[in-house]
N, C-alpha and C. Protein backbone atom coordinates (compact mmCIF):
# COMPACT_ATOMS: atom_id res chain seq x y z
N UNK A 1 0.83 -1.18 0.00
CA UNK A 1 0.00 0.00 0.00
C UNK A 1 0.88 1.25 0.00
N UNK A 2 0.65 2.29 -0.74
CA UNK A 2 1.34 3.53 -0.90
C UNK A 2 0.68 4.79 -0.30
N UNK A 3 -0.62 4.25 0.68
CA UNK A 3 -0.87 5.19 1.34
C UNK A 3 -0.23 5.81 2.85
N UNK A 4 0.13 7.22 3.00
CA UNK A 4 0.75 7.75 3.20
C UNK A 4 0.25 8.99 4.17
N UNK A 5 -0.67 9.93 3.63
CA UNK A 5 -1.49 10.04 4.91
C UNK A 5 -3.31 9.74 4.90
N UNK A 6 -3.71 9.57 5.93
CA UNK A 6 -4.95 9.44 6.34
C UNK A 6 -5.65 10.26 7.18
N UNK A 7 -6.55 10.20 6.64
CA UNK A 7 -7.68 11.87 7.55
C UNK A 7 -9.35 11.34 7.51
N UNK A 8 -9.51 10.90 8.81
CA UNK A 8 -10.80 10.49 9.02
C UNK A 8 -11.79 11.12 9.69
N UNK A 9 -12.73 11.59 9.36
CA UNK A 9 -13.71 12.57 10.33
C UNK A 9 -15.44 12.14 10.47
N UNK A 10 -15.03 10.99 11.11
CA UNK A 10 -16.89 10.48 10.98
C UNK A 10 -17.92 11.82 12.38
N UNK A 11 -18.75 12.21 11.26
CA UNK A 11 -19.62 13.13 11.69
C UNK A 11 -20.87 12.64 12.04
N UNK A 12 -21.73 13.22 13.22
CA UNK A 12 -22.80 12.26 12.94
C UNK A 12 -24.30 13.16 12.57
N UNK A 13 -23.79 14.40 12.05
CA UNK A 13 -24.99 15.65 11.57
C UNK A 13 -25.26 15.11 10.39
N UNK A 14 -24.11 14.11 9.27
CA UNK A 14 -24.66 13.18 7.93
C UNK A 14 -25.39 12.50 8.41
N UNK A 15 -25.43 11.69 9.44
CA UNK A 15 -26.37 10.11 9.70
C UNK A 15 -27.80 10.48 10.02
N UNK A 16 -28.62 9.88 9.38
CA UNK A 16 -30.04 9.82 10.29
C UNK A 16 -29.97 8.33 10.38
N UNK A 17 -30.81 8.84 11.89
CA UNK A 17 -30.84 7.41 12.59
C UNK A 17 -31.32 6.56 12.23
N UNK A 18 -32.13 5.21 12.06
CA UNK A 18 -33.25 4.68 12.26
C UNK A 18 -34.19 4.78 12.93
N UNK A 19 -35.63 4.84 12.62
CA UNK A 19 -36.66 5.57 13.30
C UNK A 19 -36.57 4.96 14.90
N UNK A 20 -37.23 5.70 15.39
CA UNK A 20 -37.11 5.13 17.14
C UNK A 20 -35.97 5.09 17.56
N UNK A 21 -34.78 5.96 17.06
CA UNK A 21 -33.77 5.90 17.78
C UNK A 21 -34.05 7.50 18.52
N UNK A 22 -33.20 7.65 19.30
CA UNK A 22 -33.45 9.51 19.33
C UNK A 22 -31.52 9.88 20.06
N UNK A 23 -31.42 11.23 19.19
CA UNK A 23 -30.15 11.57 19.19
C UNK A 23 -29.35 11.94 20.38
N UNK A 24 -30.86 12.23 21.26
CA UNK A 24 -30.36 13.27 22.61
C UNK A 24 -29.75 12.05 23.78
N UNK A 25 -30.23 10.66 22.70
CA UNK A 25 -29.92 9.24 24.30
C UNK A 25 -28.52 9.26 24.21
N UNK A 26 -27.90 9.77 24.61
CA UNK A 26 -26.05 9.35 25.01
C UNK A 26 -25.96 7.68 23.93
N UNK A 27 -26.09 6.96 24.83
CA UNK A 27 -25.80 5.66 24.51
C UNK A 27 -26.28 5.06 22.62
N UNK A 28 -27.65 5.61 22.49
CA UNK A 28 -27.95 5.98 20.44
C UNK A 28 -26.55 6.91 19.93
N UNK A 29 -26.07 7.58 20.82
CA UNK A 29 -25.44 8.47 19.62
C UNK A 29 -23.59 8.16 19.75
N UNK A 30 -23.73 7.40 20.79
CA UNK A 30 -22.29 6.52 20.53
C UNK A 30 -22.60 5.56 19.59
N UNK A 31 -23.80 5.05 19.50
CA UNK A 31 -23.72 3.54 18.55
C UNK A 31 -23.43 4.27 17.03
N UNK A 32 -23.27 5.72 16.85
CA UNK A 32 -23.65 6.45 15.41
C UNK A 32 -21.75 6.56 15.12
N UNK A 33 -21.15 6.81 16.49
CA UNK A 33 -19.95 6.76 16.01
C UNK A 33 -18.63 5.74 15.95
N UNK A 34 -18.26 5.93 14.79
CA UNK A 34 -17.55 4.58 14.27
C UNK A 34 -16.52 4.04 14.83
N UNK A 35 -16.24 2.98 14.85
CA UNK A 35 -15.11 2.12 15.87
C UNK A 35 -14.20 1.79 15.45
N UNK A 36 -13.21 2.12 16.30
CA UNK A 36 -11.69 1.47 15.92
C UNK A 36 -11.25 0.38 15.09
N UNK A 37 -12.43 -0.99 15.80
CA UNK A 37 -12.04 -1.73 15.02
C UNK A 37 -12.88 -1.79 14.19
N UNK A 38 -13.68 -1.25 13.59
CA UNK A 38 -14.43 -1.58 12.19
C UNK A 38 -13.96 -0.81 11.23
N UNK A 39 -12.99 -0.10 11.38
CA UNK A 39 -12.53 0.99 10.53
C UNK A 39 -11.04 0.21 9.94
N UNK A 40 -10.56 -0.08 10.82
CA UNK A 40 -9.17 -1.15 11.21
C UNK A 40 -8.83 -2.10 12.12
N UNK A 41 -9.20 -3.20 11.00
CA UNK A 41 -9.59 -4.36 11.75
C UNK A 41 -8.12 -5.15 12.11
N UNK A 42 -8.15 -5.83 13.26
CA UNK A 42 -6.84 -6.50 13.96
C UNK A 42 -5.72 -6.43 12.66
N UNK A 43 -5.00 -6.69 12.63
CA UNK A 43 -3.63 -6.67 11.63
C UNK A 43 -3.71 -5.93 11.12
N UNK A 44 -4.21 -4.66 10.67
CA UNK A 44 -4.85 -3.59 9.60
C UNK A 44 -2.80 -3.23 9.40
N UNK A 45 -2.26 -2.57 8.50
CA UNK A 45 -0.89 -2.24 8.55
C UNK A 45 -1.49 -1.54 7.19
N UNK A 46 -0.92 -0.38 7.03
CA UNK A 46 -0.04 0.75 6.29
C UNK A 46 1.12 0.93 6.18
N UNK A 47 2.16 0.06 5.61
CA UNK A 47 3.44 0.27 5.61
C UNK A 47 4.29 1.70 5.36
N UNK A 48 3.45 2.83 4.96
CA UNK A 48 4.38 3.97 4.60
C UNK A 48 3.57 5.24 5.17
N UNK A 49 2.25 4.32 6.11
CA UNK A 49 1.37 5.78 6.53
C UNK A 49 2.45 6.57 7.97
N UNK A 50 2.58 7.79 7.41
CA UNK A 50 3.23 9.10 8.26
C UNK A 50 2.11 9.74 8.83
N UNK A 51 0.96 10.09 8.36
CA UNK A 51 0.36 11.42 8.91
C UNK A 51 -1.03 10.56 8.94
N UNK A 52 -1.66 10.69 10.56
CA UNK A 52 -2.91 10.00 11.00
C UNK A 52 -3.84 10.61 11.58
N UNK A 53 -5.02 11.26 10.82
CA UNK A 53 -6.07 12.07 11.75
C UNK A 53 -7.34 11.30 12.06
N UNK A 54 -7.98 11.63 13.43
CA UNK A 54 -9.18 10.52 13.36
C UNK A 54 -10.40 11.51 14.45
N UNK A 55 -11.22 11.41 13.95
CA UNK A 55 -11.87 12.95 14.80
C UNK A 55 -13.45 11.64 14.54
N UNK A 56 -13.91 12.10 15.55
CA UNK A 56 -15.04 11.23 15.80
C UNK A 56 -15.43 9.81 15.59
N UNK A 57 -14.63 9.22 16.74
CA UNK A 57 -14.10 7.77 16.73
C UNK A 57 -14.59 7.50 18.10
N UNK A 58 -14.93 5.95 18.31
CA UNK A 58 -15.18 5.37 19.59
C UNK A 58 -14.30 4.26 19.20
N UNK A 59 -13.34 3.70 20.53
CA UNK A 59 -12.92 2.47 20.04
C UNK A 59 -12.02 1.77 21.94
N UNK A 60 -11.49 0.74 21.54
CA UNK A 60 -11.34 0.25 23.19
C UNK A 60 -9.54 0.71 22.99
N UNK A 61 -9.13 0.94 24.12
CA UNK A 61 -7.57 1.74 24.39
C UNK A 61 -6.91 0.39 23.94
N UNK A 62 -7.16 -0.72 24.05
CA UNK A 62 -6.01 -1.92 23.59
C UNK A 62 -5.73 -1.97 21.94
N UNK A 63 -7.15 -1.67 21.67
CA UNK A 63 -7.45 -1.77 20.11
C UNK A 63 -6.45 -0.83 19.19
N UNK A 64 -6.71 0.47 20.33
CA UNK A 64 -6.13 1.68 19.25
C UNK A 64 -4.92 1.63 19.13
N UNK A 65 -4.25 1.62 20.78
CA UNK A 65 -2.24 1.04 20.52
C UNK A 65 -2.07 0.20 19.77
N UNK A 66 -2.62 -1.06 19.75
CA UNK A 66 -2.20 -1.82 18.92
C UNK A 66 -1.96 -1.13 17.44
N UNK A 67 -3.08 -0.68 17.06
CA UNK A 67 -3.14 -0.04 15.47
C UNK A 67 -1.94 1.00 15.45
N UNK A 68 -2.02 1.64 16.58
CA UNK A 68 -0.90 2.89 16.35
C UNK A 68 0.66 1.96 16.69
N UNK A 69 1.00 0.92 17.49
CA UNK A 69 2.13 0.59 17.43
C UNK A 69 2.53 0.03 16.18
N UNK A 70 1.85 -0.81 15.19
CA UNK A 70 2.07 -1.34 14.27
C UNK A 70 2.56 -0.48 13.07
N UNK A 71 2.38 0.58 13.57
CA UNK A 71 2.63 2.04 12.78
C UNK A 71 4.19 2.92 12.89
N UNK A 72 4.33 2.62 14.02
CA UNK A 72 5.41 3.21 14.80
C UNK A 72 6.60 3.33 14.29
N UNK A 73 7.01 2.68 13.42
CA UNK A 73 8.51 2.79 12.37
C UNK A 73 8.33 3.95 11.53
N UNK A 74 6.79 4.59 10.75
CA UNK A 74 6.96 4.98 10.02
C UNK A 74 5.82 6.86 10.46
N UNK A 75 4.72 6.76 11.38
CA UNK A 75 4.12 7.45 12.03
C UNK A 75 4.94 8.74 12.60
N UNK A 76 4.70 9.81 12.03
CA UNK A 76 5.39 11.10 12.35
C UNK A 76 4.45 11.85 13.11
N UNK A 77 3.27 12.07 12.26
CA UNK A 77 2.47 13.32 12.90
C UNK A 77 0.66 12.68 13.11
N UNK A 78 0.21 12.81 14.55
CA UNK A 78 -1.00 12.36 14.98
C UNK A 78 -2.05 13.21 15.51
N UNK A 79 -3.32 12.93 14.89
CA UNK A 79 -4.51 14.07 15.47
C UNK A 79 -5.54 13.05 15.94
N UNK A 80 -5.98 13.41 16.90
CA UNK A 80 -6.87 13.04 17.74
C UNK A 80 -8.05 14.48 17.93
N UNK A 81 -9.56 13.64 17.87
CA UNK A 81 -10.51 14.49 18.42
C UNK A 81 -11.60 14.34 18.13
N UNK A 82 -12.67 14.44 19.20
CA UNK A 82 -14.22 14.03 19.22
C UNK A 82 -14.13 12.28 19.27
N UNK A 83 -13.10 12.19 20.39
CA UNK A 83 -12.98 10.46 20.48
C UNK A 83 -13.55 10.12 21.88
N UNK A 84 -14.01 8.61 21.69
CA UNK A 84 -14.45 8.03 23.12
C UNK A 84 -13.72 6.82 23.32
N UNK A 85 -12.98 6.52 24.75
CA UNK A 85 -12.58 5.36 24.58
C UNK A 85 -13.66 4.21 25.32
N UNK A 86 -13.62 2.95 24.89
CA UNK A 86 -14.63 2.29 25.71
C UNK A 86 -13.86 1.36 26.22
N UNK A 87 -14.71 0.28 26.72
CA UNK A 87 -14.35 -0.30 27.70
C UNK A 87 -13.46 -1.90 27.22
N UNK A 88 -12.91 -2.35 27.47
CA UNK A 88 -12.50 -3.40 26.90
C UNK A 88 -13.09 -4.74 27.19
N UNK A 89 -14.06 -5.30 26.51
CA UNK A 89 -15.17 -6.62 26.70
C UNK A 89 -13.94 -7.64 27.18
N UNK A 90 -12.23 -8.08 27.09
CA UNK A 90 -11.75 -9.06 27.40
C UNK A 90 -11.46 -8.78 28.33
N UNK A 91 -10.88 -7.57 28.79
CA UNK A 91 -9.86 -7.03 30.44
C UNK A 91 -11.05 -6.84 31.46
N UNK A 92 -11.60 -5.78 30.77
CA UNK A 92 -12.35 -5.20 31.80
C UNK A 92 -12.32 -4.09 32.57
N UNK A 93 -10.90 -3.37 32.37
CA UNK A 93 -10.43 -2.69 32.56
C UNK A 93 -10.57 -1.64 31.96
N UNK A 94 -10.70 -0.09 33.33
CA UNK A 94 -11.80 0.99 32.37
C UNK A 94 -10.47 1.23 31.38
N UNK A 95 -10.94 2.09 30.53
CA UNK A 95 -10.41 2.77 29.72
C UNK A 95 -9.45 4.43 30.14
N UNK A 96 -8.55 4.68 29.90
CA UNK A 96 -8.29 5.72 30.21
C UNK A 96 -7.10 6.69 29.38
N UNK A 97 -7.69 7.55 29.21
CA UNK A 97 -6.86 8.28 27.61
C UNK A 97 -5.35 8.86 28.50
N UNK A 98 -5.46 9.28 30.04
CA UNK A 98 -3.96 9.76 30.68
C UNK A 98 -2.51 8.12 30.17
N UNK A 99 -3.24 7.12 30.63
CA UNK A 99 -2.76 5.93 29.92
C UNK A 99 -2.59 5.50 28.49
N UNK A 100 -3.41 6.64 27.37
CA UNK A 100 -2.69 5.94 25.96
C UNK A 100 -2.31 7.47 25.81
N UNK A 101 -1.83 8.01 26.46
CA UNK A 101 -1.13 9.46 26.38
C UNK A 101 0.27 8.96 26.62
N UNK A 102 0.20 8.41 27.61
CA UNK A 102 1.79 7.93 28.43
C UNK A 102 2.09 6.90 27.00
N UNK A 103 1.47 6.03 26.97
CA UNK A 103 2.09 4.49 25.94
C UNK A 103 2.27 5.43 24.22
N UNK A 104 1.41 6.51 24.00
CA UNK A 104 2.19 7.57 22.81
C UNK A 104 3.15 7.98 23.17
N UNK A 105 3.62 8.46 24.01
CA UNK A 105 4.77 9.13 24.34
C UNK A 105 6.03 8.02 24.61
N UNK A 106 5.68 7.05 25.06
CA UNK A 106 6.38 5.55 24.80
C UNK A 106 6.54 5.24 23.87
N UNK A 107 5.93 4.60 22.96
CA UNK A 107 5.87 3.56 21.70
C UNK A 107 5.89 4.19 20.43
N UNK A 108 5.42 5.47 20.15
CA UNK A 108 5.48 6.01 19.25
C UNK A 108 7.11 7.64 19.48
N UNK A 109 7.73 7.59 18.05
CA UNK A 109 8.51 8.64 18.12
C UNK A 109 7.95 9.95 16.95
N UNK A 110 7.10 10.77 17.46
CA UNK A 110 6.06 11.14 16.73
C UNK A 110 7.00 12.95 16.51
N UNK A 111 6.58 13.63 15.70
CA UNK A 111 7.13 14.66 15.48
C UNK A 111 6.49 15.63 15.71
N UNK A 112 4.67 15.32 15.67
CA UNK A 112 4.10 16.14 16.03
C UNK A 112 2.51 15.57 16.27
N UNK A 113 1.81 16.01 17.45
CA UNK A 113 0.94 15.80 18.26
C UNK A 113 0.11 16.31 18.44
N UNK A 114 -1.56 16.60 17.85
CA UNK A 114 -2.32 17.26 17.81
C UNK A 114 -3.57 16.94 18.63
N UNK A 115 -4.22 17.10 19.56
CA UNK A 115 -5.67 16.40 20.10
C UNK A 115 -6.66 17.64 20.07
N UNK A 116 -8.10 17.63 19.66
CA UNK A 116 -8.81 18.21 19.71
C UNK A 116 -10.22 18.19 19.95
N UNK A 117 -10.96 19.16 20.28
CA UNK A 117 -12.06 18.58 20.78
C UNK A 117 -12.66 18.04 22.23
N UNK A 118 -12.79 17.05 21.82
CA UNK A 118 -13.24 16.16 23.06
C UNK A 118 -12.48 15.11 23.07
N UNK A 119 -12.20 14.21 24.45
CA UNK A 119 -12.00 12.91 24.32
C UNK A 119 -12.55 12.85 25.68
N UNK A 120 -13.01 11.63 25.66
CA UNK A 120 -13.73 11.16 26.75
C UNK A 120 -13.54 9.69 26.92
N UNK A 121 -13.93 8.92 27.84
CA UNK A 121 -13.69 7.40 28.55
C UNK A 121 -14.98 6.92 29.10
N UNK A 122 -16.04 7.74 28.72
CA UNK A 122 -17.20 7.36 29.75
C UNK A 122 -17.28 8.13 30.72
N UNK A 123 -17.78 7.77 31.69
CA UNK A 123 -18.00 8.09 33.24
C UNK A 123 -17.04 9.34 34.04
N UNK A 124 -15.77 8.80 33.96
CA UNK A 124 -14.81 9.74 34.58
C UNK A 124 -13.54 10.62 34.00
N UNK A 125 -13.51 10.70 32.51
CA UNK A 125 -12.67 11.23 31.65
C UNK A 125 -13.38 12.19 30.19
N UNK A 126 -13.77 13.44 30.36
CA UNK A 126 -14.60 13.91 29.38
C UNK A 126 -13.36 15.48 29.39
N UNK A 127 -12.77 15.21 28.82
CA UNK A 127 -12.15 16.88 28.21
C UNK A 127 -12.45 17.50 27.17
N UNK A 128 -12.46 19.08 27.47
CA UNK A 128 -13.06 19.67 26.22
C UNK A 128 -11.63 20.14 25.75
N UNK A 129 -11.26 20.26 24.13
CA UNK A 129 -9.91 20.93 24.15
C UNK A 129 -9.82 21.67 23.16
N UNK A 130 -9.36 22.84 23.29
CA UNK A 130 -9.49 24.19 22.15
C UNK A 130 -8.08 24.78 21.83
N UNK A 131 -8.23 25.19 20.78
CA UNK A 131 -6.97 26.21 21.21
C UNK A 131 -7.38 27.60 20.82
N UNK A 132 -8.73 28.00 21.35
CA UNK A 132 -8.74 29.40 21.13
C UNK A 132 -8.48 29.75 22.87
N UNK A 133 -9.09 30.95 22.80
CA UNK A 133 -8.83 31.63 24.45
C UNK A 133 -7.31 32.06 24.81
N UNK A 134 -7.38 33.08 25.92
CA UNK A 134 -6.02 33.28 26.45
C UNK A 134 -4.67 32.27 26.92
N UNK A 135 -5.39 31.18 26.97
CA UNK A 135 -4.51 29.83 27.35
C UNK A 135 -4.27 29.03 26.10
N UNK A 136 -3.78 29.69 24.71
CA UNK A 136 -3.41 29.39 23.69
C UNK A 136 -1.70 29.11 23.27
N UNK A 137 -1.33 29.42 24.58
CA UNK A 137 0.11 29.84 23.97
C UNK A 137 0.80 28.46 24.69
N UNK A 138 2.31 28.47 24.42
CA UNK A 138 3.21 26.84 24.83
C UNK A 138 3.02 26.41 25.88
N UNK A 139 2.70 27.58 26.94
CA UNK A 139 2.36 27.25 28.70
C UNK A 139 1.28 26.72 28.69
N UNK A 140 -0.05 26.52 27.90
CA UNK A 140 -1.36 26.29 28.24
C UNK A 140 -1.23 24.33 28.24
N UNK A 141 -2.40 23.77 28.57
CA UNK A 141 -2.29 22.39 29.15
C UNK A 141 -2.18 21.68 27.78
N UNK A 142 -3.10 22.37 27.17
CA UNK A 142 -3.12 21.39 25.54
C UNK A 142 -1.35 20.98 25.49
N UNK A 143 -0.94 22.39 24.93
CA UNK A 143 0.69 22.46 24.90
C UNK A 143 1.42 21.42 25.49
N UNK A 144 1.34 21.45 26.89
CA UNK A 144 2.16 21.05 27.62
C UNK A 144 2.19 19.23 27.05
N UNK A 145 0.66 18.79 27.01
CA UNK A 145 0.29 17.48 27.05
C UNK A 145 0.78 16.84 25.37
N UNK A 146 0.85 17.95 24.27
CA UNK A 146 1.43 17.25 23.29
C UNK A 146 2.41 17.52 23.00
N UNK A 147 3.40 18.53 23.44
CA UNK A 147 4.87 18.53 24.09
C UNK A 147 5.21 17.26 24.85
N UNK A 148 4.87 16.55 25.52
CA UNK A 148 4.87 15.53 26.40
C UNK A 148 4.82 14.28 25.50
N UNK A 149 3.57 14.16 24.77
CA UNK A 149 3.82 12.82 23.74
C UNK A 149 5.09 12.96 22.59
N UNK A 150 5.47 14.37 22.54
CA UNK A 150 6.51 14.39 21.52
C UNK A 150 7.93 14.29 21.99
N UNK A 151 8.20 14.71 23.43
CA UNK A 151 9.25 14.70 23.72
C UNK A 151 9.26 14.74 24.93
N UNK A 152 8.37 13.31 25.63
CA UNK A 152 8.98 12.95 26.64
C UNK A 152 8.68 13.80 28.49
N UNK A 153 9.49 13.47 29.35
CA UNK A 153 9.21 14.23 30.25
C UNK A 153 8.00 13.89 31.42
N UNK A 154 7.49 14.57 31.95
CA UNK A 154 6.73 14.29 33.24
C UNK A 154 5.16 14.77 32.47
N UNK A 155 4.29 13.53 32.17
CA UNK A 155 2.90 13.71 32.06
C UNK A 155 1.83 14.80 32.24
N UNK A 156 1.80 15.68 32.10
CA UNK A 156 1.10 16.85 32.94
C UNK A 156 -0.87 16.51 33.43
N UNK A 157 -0.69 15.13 32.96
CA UNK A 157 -2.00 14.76 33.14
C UNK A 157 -2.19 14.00 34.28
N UNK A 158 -0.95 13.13 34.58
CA UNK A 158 -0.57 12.09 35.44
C UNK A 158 -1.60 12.00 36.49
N UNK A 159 -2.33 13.23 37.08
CA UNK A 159 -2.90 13.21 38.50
C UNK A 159 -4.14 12.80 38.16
N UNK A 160 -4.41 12.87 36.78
CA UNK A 160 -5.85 12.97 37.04
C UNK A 160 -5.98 11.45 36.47
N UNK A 161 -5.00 10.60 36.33
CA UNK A 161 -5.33 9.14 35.34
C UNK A 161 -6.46 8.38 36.59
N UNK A 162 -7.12 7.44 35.08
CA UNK A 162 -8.06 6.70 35.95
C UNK A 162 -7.20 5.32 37.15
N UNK A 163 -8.12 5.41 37.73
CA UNK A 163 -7.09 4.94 39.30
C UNK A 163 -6.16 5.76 39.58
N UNK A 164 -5.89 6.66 39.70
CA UNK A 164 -4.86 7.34 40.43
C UNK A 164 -5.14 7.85 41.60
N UNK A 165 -4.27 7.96 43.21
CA UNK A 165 -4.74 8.42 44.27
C UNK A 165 -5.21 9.90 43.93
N UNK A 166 -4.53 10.56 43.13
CA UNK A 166 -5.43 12.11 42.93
C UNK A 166 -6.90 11.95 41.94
N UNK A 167 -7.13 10.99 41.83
CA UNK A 167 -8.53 10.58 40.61
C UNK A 167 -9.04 10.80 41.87
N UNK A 168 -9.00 9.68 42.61
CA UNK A 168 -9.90 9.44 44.04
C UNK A 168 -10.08 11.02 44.61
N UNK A 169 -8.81 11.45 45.33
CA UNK A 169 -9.25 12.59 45.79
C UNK A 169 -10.00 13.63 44.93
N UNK A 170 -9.98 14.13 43.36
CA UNK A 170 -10.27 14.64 42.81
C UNK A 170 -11.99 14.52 42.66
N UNK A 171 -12.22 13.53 42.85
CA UNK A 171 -13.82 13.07 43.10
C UNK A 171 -13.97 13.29 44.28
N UNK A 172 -13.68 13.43 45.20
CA UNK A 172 -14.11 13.62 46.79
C UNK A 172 -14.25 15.23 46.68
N UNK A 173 -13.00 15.78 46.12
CA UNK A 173 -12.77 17.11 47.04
C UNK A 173 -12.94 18.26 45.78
N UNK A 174 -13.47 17.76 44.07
CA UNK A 174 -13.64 18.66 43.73
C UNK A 174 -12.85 18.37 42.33
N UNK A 175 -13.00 18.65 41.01
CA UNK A 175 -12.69 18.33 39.66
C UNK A 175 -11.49 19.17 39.21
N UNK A 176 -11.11 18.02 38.34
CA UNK A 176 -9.68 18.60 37.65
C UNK A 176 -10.47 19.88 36.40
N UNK A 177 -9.87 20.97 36.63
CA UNK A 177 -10.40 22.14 35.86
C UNK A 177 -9.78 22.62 34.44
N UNK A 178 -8.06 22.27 34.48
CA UNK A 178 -7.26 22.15 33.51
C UNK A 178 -7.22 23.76 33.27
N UNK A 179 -7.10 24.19 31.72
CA UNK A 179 -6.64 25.64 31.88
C UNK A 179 -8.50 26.06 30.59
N UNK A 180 -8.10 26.90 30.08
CA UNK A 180 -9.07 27.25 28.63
C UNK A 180 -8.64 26.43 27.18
N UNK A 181 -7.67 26.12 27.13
CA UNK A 181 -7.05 24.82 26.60
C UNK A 181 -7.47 23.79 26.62
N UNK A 182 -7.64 22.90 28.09
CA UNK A 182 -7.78 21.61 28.27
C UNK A 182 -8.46 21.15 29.66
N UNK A 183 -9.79 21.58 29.49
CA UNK A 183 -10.64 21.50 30.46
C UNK A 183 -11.61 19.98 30.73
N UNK A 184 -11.80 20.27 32.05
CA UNK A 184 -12.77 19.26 32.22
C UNK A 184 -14.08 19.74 32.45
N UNK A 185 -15.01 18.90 31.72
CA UNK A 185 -16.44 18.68 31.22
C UNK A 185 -17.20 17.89 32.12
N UNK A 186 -18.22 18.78 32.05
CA UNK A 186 -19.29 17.60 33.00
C UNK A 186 -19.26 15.98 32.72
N UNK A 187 -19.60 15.18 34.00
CA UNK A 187 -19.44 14.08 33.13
C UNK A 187 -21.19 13.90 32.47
N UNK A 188 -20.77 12.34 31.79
CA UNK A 188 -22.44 11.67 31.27
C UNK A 188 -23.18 11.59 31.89
């Protein structure tokens, strides 16, 4: 295959539903957005793909490393946004995007790092992420967090990963707020 880059943006303002569905049910309007693995199914390989965008995606965190490590020799530049991660039917184990933040910044040697939008995990991981507002510049959280998958260094998300003793306290004593950059969202 000589494809090289890829740019995926499943929207769901094209889809109408099937009747008796309704858009406003959370759980109808995840089933509208498309999955990791139906898009790229187990072994999927691009031998020469560099540049990977994927903006309104649901898919399970084992599924997606896998796809992105298999990539990793040749993967330069990555966009993320309007993603959900779910749950994994074999582990069981929630999902959590502070954890495929860390294993990008591991496994992949990426040149450049883009996330936008939303990403969310369900229940306890919903960020909104912009780069308009006063918190636009290298200091703001977005920054910091894809500075971090590109080159390494101390997580700036670390406190808030799922299971983490600051997750716990962060639910007791009050929500991670992030900056105008990289905020946290009500949850579902």
């Amino acid at each position: 295959s000589c494809l090289q880059d890829l740019e995926l943006d499943f929207q769901c303002s094209q889809f109408y539903p099937p009747r008796g569905w309704s858009l406003d049910d959370d759980e109808n309007l995840e089933m509208l957005r498309s999955s990791i693995s139906e898009i790229f199914p187990k072994q999927t390989h691009f031998p020469r793909l560099g540049r990977l965008s994927l903006f309104g995606f649901r898919g399970e965190e084992t599924h997606l490393l896998s796809f992105l490590r298999r990539h990793a020799r040749t993967l330069s530049v990555l966009q993320f946004g309007n993603a959900r991660l779910i749950s994994d039917a074999c582990s069981g184990i929630q999902p959590c995007w502070v954890r495929v933040i860390r294993r990008l910044q591991a496994d992949l040697d990426l040149k450049e790092m883009r996330f936008a939008r939303l990403l969310a995990n369900g229940n306890s991981q919903r960020w909104n992420i912009s780069d308009l507002g006063e918190y636009s510049g290298p200091d703001c959280l977005k920054a910091q967090v894809e500075h971090f998958v590109v080159h390494g260094g101390t997580c700036p998300l670390e406190d808030v990963a799922v299971g983490a003793q600051r997750d716990r306290e962060t639910k007791e004593h009050g929500s991670f707020h992030g900056d105008d950059s990289w905020k946290c969202c009500k949850s579902f």
